[in-house]
C-alpha atoms as a PDB file:
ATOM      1  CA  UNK A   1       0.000   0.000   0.000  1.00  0.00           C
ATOM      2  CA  UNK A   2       2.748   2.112   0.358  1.00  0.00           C
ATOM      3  CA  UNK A   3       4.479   1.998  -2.332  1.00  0.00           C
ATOM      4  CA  UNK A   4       1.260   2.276  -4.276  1.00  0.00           C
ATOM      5  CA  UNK A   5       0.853   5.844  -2.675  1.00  0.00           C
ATOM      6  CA  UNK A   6       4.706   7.006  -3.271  1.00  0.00           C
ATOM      7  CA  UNK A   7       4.106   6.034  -6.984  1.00  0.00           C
ATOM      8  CA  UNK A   8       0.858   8.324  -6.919  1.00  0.00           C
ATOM      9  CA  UNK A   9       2.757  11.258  -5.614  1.00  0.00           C
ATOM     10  CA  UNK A  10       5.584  10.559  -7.602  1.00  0.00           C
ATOM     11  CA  UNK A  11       3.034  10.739 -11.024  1.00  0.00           C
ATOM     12  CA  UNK A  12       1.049  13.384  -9.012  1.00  0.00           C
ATOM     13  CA  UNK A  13       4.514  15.586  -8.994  1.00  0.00           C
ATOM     14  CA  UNK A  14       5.864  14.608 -12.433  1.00  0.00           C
ATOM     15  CA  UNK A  15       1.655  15.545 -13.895  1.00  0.00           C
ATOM     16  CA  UNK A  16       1.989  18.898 -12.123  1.00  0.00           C
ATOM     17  CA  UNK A  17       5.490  19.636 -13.358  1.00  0.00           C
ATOM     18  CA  UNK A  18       5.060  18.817 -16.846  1.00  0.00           C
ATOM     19  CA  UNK A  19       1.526  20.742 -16.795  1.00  0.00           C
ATOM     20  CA  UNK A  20       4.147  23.805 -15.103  1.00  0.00           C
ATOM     21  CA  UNK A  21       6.042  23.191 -18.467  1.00  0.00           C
ATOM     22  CA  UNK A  22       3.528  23.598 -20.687  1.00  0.00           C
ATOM     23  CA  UNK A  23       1.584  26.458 -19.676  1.00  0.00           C
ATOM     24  CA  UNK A  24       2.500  29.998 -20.943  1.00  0.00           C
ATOM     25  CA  UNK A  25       0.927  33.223 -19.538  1.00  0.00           C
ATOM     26  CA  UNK A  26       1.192  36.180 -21.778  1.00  0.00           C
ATOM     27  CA  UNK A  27       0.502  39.650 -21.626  1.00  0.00           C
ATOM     28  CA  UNK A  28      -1.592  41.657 -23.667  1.00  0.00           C
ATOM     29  CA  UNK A  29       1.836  43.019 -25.363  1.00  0.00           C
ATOM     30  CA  UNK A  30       3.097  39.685 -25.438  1.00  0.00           C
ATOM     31  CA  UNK A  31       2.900  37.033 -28.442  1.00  0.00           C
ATOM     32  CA  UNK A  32       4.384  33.446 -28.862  1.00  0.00           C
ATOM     33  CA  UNK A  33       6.200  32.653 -31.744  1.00  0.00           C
ATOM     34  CA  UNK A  34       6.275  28.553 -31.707  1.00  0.00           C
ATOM     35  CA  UNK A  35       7.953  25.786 -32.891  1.00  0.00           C
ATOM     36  CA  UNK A  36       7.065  22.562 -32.820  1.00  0.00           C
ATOM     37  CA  UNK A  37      10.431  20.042 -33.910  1.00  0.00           C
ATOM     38  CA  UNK A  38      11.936  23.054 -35.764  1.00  0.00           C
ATOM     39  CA  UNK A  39       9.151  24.082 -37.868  1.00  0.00           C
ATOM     40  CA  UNK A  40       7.115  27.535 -37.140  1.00  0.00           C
ATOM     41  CA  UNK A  41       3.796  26.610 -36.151  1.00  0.00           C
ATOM     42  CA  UNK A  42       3.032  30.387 -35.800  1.00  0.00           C
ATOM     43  CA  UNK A  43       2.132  32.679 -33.352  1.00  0.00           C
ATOM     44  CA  UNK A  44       0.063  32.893 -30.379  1.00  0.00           C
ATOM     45  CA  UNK A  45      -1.222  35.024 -27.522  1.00  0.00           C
ATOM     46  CA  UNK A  46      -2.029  36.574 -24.839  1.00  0.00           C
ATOM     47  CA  UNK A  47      -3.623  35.064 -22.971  1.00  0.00           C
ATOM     48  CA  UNK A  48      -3.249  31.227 -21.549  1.00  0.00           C
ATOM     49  CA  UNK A  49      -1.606  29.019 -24.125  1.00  0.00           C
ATOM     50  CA  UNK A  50      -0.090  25.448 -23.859  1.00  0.00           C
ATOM     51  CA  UNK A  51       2.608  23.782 -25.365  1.00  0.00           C
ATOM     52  CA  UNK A  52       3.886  20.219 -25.538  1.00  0.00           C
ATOM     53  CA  UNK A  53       6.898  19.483 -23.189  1.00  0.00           C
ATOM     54  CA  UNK A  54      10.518  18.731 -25.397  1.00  0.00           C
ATOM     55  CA  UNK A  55       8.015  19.143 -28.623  1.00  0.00           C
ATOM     56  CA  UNK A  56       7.303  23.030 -28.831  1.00  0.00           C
ATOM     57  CA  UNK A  57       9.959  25.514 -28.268  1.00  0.00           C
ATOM     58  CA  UNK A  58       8.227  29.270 -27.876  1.00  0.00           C
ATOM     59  CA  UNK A  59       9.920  32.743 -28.701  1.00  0.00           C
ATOM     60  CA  UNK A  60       8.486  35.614 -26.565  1.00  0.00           C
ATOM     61  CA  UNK A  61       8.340  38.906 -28.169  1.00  0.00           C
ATOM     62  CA  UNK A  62       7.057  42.028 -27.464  1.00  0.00           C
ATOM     63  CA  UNK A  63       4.996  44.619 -29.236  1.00  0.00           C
ATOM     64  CA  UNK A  64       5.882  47.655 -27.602  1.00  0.00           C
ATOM     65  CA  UNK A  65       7.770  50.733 -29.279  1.00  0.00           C
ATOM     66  CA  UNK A  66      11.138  50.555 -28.442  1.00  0.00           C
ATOM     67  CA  UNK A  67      13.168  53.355 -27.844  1.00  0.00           C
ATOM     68  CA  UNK A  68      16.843  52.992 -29.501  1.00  0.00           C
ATOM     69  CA  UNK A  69      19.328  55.534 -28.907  1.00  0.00           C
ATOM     70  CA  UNK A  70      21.741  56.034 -31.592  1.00  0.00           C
ATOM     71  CA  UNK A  71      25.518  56.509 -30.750  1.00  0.00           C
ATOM     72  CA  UNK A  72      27.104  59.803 -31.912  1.00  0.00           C
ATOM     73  CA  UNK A  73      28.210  59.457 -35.585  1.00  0.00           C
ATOM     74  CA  UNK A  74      31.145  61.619 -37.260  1.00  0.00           C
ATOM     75  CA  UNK A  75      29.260  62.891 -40.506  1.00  0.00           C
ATOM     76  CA  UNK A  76      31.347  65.143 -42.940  1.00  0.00           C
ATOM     77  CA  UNK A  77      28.482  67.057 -44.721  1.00  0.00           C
ATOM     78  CA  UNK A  78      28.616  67.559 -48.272  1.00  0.00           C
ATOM     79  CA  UNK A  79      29.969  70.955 -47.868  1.00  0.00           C
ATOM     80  CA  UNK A  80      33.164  69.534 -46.112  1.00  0.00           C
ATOM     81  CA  UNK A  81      32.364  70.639 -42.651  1.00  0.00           C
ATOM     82  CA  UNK A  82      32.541  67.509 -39.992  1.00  0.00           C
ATOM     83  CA  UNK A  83      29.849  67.357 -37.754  1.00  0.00           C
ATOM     84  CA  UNK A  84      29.037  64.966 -34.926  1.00  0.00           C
ATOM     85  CA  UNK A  85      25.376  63.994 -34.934  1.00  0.00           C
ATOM     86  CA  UNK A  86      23.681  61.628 -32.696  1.00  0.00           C
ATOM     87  CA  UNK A  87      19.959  60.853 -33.027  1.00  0.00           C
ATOM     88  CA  UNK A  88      17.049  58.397 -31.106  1.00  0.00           C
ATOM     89  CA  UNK A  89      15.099  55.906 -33.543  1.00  0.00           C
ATOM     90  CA  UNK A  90      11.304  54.214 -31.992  1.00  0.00           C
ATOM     91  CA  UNK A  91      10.766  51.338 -33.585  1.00  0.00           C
ATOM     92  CA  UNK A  92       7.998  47.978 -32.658  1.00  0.00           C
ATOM     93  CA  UNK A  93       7.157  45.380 -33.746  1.00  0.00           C
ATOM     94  CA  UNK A  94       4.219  44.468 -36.261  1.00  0.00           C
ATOM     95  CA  UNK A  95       5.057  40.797 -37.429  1.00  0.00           C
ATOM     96  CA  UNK A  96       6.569  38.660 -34.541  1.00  0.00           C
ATOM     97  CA  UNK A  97       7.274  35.509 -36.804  1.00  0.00           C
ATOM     98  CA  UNK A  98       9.279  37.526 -39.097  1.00  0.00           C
ATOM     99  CA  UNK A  99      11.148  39.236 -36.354  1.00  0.00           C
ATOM    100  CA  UNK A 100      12.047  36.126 -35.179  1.00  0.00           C
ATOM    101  CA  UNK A 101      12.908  33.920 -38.499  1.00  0.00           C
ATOM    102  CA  UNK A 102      14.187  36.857 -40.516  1.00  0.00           C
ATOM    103  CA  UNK A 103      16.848  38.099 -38.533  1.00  0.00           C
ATOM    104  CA  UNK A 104      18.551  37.044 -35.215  1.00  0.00           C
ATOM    105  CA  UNK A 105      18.785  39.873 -32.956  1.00  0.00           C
ATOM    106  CA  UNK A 106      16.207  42.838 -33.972  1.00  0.00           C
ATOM    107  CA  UNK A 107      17.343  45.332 -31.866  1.00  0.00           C
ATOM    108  CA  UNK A 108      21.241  45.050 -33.291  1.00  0.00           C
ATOM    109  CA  UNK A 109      20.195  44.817 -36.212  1.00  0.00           C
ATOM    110  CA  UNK A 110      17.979  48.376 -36.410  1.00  0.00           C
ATOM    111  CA  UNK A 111      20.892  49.583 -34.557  1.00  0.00           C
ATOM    112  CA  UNK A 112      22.778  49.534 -36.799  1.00  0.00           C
ATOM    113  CA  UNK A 113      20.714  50.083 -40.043  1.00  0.00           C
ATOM    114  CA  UNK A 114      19.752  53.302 -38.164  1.00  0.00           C
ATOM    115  CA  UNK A 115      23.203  54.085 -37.889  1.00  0.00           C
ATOM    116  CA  UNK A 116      24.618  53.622 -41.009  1.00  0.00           C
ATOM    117  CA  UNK A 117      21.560  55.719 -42.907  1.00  0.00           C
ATOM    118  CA  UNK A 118      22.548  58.492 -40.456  1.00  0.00           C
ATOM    119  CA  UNK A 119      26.199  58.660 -41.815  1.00  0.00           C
ATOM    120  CA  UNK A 120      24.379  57.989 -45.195  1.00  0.00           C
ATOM    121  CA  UNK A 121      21.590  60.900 -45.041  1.00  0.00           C
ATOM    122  CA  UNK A 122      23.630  63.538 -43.057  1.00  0.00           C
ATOM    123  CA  UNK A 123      26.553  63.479 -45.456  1.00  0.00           C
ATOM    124  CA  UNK A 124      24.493  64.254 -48.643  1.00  0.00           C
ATOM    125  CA  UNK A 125      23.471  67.413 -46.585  1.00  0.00           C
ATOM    126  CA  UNK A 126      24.883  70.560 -46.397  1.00  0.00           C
ATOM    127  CA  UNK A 127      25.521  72.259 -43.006  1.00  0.00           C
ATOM    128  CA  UNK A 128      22.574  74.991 -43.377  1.00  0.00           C
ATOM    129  CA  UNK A 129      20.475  72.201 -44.245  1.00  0.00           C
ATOM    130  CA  UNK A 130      21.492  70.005 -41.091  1.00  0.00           C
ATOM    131  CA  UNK A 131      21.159  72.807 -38.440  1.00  0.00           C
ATOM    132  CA  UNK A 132      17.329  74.658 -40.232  1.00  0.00           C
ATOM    133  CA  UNK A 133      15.915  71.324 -41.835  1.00  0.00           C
ATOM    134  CA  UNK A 134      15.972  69.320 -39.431  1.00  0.00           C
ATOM    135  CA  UNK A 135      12.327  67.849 -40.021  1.00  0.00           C
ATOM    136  CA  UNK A 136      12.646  66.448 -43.605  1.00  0.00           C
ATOM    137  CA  UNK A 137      15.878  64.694 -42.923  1.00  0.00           C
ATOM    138  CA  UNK A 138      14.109  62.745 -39.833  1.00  0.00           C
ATOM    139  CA  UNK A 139      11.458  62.128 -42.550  1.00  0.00           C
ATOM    140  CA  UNK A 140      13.764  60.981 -44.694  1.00  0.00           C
ATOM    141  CA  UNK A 141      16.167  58.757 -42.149  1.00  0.00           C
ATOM    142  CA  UNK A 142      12.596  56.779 -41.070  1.00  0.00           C
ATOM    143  CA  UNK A 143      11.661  56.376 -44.157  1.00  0.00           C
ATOM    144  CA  UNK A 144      15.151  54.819 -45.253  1.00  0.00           C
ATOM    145  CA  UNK A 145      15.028  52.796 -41.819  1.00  0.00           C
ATOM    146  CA  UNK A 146      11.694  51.369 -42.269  1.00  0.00           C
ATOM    147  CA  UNK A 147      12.308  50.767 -46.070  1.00  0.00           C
ATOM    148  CA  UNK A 148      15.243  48.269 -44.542  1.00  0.00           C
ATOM    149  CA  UNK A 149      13.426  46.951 -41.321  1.00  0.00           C
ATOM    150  CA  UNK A 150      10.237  46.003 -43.429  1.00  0.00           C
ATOM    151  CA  UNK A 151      11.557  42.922 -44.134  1.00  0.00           C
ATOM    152  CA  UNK A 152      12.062  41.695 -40.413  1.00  0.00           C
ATOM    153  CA  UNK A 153       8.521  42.864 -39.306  1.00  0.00           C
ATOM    154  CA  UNK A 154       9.941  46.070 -37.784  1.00  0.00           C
ATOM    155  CA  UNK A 155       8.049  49.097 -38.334  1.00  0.00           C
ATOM    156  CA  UNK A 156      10.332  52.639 -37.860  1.00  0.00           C
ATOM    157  CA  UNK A 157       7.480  54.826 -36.074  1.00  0.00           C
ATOM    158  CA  UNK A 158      10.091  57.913 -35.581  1.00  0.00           C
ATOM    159  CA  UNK A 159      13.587  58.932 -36.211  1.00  0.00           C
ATOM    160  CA  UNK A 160      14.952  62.311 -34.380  1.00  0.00           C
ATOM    161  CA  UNK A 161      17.795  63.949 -34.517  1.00  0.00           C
ATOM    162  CA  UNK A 162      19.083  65.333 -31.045  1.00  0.00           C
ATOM    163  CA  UNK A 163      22.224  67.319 -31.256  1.00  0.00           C
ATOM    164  CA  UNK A 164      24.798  68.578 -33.889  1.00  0.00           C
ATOM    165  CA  UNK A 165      28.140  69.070 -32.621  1.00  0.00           C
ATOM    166  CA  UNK A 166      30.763  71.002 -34.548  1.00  0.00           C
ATOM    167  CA  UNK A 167      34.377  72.499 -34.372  1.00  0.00           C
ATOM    168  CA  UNK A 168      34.539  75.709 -32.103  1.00  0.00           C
ATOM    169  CA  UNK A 169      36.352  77.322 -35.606  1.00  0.00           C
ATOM    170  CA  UNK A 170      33.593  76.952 -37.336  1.00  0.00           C
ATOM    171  CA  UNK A 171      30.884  78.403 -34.554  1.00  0.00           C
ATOM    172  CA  UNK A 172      33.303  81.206 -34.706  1.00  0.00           C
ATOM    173  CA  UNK A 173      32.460  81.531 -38.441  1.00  0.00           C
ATOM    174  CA  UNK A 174      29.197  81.107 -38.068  1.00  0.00           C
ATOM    175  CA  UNK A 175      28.547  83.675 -35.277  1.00  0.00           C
ATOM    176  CA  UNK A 176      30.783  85.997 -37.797  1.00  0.00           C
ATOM    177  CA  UNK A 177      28.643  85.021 -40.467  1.00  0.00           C
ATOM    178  CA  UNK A 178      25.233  86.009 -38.634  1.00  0.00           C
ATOM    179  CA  UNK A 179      26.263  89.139 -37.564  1.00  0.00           C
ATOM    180  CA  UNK A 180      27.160  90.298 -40.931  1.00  0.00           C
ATOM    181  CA  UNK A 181      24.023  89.288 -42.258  1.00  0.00           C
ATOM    182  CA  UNK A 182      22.436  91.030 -39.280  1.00  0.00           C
ATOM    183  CA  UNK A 183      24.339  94.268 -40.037  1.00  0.00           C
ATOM    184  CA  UNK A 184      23.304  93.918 -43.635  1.00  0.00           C
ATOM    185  CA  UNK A 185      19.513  93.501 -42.860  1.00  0.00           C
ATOM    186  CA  UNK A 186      19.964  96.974 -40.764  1.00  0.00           C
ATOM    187  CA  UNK A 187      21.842  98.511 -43.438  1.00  0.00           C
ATOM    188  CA  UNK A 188      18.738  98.428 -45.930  1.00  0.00           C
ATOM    189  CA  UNK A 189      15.661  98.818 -43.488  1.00  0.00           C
ATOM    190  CA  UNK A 190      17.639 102.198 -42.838  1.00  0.00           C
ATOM    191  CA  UNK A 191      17.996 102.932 -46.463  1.00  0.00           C
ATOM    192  CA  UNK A 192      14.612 101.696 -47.229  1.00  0.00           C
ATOM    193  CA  UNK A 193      13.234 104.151 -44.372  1.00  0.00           C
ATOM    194  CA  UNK A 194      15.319 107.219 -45.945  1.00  0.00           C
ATOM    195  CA  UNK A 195      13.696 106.380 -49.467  1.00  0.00           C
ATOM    196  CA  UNK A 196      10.095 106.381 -47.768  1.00  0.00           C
ATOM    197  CA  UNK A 197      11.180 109.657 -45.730  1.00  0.00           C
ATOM    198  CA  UNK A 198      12.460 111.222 -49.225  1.00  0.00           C
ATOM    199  CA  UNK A 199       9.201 110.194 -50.886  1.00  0.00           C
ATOM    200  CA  UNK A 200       7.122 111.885 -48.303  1.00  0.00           C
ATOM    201  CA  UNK A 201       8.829 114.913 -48.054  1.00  0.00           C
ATOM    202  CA  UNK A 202       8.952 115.270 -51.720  1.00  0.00           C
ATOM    203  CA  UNK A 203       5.114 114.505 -51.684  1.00  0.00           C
ATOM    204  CA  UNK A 204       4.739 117.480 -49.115  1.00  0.00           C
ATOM    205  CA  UNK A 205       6.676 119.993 -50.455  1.00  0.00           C
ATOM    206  CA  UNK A 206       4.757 119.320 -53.925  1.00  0.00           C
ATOM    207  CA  UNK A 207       1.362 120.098 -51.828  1.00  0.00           C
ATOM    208  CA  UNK A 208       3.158 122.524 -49.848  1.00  0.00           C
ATOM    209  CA  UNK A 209       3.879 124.774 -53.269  1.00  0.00           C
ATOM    210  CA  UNK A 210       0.545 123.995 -55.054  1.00  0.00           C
ATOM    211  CA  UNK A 211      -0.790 126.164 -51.554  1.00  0.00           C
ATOM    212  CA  UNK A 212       0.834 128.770 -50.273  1.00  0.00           C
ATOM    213  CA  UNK A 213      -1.161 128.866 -47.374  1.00  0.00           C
ATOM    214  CA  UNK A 214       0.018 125.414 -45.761  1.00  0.00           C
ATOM    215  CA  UNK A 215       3.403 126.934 -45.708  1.00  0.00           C
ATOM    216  CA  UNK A 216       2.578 129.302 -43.176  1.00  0.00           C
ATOM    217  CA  UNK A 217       0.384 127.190 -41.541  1.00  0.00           C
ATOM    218  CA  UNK A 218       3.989 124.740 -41.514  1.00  0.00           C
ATOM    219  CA  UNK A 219       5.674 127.615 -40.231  1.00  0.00           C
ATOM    220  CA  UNK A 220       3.251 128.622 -37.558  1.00  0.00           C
ATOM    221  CA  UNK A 221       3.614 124.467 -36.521  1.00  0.00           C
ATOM    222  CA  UNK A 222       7.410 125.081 -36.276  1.00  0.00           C
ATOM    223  CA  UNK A 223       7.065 127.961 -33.935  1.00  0.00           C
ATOM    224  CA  UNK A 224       4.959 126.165 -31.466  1.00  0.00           C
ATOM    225  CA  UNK A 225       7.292 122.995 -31.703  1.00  0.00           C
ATOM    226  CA  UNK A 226      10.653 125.736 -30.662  1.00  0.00           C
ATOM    227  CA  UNK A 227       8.178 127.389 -28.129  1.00  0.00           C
ATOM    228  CA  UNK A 228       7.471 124.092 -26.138  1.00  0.00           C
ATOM    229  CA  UNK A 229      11.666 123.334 -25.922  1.00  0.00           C
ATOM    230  CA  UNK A 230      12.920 124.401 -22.915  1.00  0.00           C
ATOM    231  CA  UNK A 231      15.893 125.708 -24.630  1.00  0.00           C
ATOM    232  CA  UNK A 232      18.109 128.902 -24.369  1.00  0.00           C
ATOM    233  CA  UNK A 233      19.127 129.516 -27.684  1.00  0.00           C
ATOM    234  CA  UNK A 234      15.716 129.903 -29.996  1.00  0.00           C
ATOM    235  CA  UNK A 235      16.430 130.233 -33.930  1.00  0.00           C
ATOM    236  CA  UNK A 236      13.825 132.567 -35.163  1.00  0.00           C
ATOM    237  CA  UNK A 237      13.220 131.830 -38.901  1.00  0.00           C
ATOM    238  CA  UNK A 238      11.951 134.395 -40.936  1.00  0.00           C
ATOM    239  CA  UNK A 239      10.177 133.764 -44.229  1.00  0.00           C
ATOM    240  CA  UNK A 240      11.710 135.739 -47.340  1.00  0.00           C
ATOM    241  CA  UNK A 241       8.492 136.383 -48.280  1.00  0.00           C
ATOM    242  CA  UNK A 242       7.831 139.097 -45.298  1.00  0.00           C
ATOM    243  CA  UNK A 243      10.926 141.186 -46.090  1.00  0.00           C
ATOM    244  CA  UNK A 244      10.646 140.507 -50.270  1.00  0.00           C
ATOM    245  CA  UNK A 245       8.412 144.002 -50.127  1.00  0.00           C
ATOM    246  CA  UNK A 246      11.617 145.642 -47.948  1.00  0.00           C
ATOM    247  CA  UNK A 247      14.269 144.224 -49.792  1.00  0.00           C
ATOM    248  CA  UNK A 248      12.584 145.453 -53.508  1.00  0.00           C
ATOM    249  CA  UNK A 249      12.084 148.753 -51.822  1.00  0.00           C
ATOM    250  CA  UNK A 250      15.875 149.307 -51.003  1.00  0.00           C
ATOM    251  CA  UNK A 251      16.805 147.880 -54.365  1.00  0.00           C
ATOM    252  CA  UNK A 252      14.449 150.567 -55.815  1.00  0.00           C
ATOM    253  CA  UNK A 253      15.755 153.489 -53.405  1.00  0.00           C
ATOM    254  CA  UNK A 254      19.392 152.543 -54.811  1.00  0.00           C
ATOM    255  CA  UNK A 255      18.900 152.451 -58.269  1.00  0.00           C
ATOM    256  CA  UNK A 256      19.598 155.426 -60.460  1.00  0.00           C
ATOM    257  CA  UNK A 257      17.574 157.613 -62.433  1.00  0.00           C
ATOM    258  CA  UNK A 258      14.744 157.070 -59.363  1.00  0.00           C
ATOM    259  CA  UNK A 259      14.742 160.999 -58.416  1.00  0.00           C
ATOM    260  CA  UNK A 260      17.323 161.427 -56.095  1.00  0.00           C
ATOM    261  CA  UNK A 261      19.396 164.610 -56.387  1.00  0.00           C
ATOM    262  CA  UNK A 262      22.687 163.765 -57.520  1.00  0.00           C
ATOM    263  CA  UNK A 263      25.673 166.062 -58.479  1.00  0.00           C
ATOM    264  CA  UNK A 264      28.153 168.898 -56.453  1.00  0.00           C
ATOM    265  CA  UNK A 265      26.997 169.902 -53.475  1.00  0.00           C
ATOM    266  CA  UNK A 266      26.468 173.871 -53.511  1.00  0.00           C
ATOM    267  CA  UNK A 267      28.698 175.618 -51.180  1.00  0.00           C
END
């Protein structure tokens, strides 16, 4: 009787351990890629699945973006400047047999895809382009990447570019360059605000002749704009038109043949 009950907990023990071996639990972000003697027999999940002890062999993989940060990379840009650029790639997974039978380790492997395109991309760019235009080369690194993950059932959600490093010279250059340009841009809004000035004041004084009138109203303006300086030295301008009667007078007084008396003086 005994040894009938030690062989019941003996199957008892060797039941519950291989029923321990062939129960899976997987997440919801989880899938089972089996194989049964070698061959793919698919994949399965989440959930509760079961597999047949020393028969099925099962892959876990996960479906979740991954987040793959992508070493710094010396990139000489097609203008000749070298650069060091470094960049973060988010990748997942869409087909987990592929991912699995394709390619051995799919995290390396978009490593260093991602890399290489970054060399690739970067140097076909000029230096402008890599510091302002920054948006259409990610476009164009995750569409390279996924073009060349497709294949292992990797899908290349997003490809940014974090930092640009390059030579303290050519900061130096660049900082030169900007304030020139900066310069340059005051240079003609100054010149383009003397041409409006000139226009306007050549406007004016053609209204300004066509009435006589606004001119002394002008002048009158002028007279209130010195009286409101608290100044102590006032420039008084006198129109030529209030001493033109004077002035022709003299003239007249000085000309000869106008009456005077001329000749010797009677003694």
């Amino acid at each position: 009787m005994t040894e009938i009950l030690t062989a019941l907990i003996i199957l008892a023990v060797l039941l519950l351990t291989l029923a321990a071996a062939s129960v899976r639990v997987l997440r919801e972000y989880e899938r089972a890629v089996v194989f049964r003697l070698g061959r793919l027999q698919g994949q399965r999940g989440p959930g509760v699945i079961a597999l047949i002890p020393g028969i099925d062999r099962m892959v876990r993989v996960s479906l979740r973006t991954v987040t793959l940060a992508i070493p710094p990379q010396d990139v000489i840009t097609r203008d000749n400047v070298p650069a060091r650029v470094d960049a973060v790639a988010y990748f997942r997974v869409v087909d987990p047999n592929l991912s699995v039978v394709s390619v051995e380790d799919a995290v390396r492997a978009t490593l260093q895809i991602a890399s290489t395109t970054l060399r690739s991309v970067l140097g076909k760019a000029d230096l402008d382009a890599l510091l302002s235009e920054r948006e259409r080369l990610n476009e164009d690194l995750q569409q390279i990447i996924d073009e060349q993950t497709e294949p292992w059932g990797i899908k290349a959600t997003t490809v940014e570019i974090k930092d640009v490093g390059i030579p303290p010279t050519m900061q130096r250059a660049m900082a030169r360059q900007a304030e020139a340009e900066r310069e340059r841009r005051a240079k003609v809004i100054h010149a383009e605000g003397e041409f409006q000035a000139a226009a306007k004041l050549s406007q004016a004084a053609s209204v300004i002749s066509r009435e006589p009138a606004a001119l002394q109203l002008r002048y009158l303006q002028t007279l209130s704009e010195i009286g409101g300086d608290q100044a102590s030295t006032i420039v008084f301008p006198l129109p030529i038109d209030l001493i033109k009667p004077l002035l022709e007078r003299a003239q007249g007084a000085a000309a000869p043949g106008n009456g005077t008396l001329s000749g010797p003086v009677p003694q």
